[in-house]
PDB file of N, CA and C in Angstrom:
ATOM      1  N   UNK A   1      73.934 136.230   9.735  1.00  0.00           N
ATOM      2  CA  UNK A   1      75.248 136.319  10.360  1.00  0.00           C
ATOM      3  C   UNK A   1      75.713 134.932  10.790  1.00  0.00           C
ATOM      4  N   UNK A   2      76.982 135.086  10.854  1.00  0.00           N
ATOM      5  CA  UNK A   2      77.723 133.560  11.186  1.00  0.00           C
ATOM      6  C   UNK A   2      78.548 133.796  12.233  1.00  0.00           C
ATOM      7  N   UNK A   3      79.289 132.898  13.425  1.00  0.00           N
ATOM      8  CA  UNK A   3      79.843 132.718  14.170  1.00  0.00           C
ATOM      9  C   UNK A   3      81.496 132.583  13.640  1.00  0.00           C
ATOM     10  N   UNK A   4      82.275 133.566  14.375  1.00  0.00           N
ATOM     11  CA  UNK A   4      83.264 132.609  13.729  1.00  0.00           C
ATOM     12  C   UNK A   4      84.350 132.899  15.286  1.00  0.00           C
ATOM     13  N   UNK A   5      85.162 131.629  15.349  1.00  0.00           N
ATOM     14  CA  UNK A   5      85.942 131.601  16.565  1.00  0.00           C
ATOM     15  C   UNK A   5      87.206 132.163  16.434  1.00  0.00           C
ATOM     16  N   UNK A   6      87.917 132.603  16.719  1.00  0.00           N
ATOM     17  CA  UNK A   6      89.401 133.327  16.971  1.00  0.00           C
ATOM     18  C   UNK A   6      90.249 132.462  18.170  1.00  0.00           C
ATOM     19  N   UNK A   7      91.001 131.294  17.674  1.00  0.00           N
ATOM     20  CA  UNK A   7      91.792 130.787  18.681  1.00  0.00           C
ATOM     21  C   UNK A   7      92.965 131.702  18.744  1.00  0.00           C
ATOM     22  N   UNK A   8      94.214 131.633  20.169  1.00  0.00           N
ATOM     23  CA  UNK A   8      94.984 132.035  20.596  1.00  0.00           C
ATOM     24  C   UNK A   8      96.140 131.202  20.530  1.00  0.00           C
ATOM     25  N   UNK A   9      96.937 130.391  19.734  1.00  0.00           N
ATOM     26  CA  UNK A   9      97.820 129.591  20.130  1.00  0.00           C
ATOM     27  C   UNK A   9      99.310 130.286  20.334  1.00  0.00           C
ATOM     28  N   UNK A  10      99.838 129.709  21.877  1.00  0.00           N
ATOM     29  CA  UNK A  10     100.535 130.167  22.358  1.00  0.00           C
ATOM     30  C   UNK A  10     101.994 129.112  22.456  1.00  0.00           C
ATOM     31  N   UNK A  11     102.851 129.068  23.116  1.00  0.00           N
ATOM     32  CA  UNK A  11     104.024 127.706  23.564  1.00  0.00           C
ATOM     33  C   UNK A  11     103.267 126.923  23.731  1.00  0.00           C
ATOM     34  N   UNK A  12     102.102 127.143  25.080  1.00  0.00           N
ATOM     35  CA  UNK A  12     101.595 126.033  25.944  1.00  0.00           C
ATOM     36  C   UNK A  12     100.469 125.688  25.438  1.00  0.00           C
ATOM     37  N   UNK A  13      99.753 126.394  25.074  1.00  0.00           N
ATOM     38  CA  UNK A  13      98.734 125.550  24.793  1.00  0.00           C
ATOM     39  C   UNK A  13      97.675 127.137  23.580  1.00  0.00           C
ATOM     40  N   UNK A  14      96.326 126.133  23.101  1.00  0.00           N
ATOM     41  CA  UNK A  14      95.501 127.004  22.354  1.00  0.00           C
ATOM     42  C   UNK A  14      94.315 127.749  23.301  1.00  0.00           C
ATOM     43  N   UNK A  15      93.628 128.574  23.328  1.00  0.00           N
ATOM     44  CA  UNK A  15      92.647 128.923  24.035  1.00  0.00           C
ATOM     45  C   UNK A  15      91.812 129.928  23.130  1.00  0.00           C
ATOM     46  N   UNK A  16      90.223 129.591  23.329  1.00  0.00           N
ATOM     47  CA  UNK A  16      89.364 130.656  22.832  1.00  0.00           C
ATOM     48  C   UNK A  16      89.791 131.899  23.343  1.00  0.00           C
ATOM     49  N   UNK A  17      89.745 133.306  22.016  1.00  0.00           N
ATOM     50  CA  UNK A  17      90.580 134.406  22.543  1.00  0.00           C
ATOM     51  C   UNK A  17      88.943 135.111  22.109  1.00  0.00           C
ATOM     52  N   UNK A  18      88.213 134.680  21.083  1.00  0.00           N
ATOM     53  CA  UNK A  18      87.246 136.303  20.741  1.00  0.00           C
ATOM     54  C   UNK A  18      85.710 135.226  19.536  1.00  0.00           C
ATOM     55  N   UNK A  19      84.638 135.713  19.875  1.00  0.00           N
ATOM     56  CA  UNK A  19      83.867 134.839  18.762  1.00  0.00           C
ATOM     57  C   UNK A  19      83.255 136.387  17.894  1.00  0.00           C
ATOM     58  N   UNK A  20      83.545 136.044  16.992  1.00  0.00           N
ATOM     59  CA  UNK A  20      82.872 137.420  15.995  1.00  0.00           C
ATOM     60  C   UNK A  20      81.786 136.788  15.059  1.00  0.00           C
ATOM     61  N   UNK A  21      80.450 137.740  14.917  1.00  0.00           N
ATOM     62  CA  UNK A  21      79.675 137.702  13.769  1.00  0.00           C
ATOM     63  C   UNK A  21      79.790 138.100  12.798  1.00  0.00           C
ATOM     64  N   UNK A  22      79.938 137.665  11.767  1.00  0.00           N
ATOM     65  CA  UNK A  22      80.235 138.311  10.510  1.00  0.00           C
ATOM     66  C   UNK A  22      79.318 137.587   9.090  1.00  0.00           C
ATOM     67  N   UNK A  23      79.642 138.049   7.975  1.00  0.00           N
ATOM     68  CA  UNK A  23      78.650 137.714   7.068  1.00  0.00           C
ATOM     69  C   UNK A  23      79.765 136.106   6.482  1.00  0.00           C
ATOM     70  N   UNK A  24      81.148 136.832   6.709  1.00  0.00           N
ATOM     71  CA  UNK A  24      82.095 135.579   5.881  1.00  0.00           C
ATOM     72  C   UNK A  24      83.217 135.877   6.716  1.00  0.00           C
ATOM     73  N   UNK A  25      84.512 134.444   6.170  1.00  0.00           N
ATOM     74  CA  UNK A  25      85.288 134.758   6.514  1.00  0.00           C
ATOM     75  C   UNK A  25      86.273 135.600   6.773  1.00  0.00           C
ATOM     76  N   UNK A  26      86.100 136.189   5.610  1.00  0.00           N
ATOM     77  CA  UNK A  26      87.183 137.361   4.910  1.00  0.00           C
ATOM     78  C   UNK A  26      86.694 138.564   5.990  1.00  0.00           C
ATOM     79  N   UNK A  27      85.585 138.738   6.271  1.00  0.00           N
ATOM     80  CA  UNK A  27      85.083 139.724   7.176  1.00  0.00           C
ATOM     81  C   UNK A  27      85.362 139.305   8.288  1.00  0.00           C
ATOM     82  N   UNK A  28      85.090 138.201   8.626  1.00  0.00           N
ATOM     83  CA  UNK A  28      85.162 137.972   9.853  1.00  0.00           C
ATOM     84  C   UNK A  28      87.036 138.522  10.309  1.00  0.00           C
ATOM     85  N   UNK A  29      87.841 138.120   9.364  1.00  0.00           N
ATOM     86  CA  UNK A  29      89.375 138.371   9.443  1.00  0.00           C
ATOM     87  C   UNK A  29      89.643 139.681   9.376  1.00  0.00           C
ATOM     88  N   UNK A  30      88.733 140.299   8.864  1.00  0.00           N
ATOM     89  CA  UNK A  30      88.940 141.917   8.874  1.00  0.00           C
ATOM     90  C   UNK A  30      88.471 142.548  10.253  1.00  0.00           C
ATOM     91  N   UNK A  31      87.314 142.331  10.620  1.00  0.00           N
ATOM     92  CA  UNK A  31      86.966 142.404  12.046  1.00  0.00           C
ATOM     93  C   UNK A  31      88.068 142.564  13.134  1.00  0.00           C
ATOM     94  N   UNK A  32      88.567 140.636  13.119  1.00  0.00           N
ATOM     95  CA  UNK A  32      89.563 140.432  14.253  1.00  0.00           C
ATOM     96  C   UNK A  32      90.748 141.694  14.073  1.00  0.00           C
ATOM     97  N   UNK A  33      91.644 141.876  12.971  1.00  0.00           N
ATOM     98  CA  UNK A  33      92.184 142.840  12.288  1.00  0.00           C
ATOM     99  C   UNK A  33      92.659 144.212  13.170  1.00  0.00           C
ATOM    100  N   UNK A  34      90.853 144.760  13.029  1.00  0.00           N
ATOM    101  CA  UNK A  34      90.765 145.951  13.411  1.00  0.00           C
ATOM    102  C   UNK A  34      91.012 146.196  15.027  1.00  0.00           C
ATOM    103  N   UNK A  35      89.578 145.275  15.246  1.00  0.00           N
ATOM    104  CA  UNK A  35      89.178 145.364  16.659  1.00  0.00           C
ATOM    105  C   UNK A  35      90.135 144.594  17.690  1.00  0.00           C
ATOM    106  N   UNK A  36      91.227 143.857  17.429  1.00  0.00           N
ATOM    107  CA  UNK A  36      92.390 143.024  18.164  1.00  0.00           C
ATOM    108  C   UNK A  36      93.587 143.284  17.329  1.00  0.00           C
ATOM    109  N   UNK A  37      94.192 144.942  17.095  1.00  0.00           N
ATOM    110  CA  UNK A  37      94.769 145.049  16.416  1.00  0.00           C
ATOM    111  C   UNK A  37      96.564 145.309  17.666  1.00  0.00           C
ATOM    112  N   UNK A  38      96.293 145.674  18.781  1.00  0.00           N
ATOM    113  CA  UNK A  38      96.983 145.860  19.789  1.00  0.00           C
ATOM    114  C   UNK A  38      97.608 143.903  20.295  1.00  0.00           C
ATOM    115  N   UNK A  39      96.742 143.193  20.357  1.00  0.00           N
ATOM    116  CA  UNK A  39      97.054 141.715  19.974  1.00  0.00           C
ATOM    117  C   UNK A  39      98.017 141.127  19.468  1.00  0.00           C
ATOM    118  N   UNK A  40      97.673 141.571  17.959  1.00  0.00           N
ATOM    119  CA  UNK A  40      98.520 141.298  16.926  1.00  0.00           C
ATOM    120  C   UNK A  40      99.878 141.800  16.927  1.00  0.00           C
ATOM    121  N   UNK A  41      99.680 142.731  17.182  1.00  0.00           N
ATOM    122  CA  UNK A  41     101.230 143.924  17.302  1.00  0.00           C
ATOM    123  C   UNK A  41     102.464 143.345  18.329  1.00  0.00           C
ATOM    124  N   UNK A  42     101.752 142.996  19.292  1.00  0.00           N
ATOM    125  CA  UNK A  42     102.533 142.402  20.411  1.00  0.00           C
ATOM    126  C   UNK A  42     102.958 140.722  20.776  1.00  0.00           C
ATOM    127  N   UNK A  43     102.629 140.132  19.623  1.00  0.00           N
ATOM    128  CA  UNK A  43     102.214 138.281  19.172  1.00  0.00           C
ATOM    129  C   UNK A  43     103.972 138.727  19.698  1.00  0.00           C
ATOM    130  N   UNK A  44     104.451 137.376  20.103  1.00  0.00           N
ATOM    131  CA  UNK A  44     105.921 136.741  20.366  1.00  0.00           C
ATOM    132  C   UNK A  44     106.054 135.854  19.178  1.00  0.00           C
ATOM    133  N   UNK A  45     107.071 135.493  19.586  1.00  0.00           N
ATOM    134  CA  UNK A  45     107.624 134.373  17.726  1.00  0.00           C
ATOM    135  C   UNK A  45     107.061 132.921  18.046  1.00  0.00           C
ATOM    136  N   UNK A  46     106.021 132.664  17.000  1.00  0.00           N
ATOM    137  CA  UNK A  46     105.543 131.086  17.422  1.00  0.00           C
ATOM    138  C   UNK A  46     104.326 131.510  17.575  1.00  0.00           C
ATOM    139  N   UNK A  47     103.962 132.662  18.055  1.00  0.00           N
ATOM    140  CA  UNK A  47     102.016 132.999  18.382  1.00  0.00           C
ATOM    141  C   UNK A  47     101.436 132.598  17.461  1.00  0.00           C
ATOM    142  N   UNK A  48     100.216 132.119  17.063  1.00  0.00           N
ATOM    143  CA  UNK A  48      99.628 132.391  16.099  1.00  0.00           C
ATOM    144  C   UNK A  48      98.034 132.829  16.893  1.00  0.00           C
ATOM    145  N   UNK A  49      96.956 133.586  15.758  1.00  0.00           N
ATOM    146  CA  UNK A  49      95.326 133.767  15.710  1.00  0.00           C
ATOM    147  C   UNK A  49      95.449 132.525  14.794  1.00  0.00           C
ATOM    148  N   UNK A  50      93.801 132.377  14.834  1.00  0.00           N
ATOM    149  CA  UNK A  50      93.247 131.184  13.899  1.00  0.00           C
ATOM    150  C   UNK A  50      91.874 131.686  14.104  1.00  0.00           C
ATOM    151  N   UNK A  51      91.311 132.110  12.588  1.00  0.00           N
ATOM    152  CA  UNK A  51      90.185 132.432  12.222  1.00  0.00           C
ATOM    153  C   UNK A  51      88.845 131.296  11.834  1.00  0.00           C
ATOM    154  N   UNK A  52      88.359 130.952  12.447  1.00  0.00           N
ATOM    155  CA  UNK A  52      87.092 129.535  11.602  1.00  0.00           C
ATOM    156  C   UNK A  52      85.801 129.814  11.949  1.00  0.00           C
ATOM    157  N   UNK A  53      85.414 129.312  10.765  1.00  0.00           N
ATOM    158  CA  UNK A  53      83.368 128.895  11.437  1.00  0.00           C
ATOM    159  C   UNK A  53      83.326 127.506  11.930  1.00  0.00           C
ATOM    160  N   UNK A  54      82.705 127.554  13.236  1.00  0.00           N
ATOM    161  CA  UNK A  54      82.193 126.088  13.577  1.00  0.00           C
ATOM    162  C   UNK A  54      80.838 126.196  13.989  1.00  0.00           C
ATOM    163  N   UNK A  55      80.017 124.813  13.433  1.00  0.00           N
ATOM    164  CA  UNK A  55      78.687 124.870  14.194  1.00  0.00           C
ATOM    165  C   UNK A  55      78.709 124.170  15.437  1.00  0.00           C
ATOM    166  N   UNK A  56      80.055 123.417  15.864  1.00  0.00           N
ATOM    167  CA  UNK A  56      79.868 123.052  17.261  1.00  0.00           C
ATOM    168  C   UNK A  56      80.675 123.759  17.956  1.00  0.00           C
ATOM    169  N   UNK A  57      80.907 123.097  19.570  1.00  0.00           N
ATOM    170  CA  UNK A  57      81.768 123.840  20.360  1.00  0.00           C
ATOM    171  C   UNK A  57      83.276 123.305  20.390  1.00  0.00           C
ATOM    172  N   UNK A  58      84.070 124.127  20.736  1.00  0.00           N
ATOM    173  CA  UNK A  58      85.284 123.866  20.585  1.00  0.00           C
ATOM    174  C   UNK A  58      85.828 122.813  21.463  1.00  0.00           C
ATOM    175  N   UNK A  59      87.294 121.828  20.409  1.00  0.00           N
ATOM    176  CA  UNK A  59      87.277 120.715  21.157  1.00  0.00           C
ATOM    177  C   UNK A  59      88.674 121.263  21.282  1.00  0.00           C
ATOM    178  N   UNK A  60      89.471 120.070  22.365  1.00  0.00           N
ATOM    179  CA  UNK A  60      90.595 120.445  22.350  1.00  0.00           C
ATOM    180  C   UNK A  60      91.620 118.795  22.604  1.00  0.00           C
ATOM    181  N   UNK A  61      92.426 119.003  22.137  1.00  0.00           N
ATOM    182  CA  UNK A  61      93.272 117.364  22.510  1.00  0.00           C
ATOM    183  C   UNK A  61      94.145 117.163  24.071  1.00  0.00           C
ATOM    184  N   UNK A  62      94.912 116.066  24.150  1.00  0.00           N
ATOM    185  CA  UNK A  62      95.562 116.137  25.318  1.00  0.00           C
ATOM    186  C   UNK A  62      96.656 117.011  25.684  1.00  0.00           C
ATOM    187  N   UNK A  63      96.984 117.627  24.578  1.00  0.00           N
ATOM    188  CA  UNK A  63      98.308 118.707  24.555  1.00  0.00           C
ATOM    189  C   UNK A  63      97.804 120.181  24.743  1.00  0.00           C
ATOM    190  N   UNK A  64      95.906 120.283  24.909  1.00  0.00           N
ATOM    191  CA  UNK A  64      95.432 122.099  25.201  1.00  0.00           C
ATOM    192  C   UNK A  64      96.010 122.032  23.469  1.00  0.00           C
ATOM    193  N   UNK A  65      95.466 121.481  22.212  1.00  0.00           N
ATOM    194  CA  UNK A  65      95.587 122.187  21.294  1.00  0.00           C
ATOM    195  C   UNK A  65      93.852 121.732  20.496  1.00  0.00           C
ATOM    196  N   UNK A  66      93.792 123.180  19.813  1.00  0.00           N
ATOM    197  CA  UNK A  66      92.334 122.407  19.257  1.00  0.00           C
ATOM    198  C   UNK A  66      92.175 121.388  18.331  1.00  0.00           C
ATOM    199  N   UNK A  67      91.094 121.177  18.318  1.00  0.00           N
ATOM    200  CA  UNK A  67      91.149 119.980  17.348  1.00  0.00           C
ATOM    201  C   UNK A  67      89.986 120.960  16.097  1.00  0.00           C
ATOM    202  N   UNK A  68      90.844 121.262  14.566  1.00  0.00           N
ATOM    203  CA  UNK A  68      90.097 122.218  14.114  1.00  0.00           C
ATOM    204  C   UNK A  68      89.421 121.637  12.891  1.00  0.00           C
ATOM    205  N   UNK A  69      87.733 122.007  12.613  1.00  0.00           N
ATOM    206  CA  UNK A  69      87.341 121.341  12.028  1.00  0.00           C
ATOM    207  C   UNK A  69      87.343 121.718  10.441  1.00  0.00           C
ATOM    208  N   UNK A  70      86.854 120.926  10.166  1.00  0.00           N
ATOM    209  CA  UNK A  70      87.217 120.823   8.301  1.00  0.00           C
ATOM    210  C   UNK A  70      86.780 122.616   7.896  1.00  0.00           C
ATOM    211  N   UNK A  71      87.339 122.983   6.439  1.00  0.00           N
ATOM    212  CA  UNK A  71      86.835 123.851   6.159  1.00  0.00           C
ATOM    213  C   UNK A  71      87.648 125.280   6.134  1.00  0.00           C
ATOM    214  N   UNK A  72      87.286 126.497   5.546  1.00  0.00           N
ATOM    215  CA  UNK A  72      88.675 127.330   5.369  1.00  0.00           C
ATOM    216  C   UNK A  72      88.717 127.933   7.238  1.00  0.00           C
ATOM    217  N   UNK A  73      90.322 128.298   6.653  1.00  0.00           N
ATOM    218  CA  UNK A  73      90.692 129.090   7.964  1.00  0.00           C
ATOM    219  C   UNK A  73      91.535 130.131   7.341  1.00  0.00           C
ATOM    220  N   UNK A  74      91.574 131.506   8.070  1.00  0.00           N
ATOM    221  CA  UNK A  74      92.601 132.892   8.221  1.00  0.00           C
ATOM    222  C   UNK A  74      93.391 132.675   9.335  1.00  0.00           C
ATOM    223  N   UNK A  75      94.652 132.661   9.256  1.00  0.00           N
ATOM    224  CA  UNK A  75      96.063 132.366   9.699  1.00  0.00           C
ATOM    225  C   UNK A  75      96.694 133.893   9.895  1.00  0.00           C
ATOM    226  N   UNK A  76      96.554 134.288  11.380  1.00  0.00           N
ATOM    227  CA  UNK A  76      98.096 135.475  11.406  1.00  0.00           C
ATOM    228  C   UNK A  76      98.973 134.653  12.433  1.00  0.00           C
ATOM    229  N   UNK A  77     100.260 134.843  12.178  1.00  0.00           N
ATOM    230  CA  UNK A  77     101.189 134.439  12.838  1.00  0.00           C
ATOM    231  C   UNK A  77     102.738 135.115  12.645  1.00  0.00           C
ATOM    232  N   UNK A  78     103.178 135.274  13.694  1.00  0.00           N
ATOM    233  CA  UNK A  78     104.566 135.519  13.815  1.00  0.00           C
ATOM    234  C   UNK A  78     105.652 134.772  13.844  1.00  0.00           C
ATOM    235  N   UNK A  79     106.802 134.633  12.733  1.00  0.00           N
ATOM    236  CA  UNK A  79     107.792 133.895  12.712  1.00  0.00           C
ATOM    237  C   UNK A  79     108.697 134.463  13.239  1.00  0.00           C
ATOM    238  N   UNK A  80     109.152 135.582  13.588  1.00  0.00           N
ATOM    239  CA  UNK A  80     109.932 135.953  14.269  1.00  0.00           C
ATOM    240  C   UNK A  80     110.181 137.228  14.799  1.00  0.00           C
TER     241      UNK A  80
END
């Protein structure tokens, strides 16, 4: 199993929202999906999730946004 992080980015800033085990990404995105599906439903325009594996801990810059490391990511977001 692998780690994978679920950021929250909001107006103000990003924040760890959920860490899931999963075998891959694609699972891991199906996971968040299911189990943070009330989340999703209610995102405002501009929200986004952000799905990744990291082997370290999460960094963040001077603006509260992460700093995300190399490698794929799953993207939900609301444009409007």
């Amino acid at each position: 199993m692998n780690q994978y992080y679920v950021v929250r980015r909001t107006k103000e800033k990003d924040e760890q929202f959920a860490v899931i085990d999963a075998l891959s990404l694609d699972e891991a995105d199906a996971i968040f999906k299911v189990r943070y599906k009330g989340y999703e439903e209610t995102m405002q325009k501009g929200e986004a999730f952000y799905v990744f594996q990291s082997s370290e801990p999460l960094t963040y810059d001077e603006n509260s946004r992460v700093v995300f490391p190399s490698g794929r990511m799953a993207v939900t977001h609301k444009l409007s």
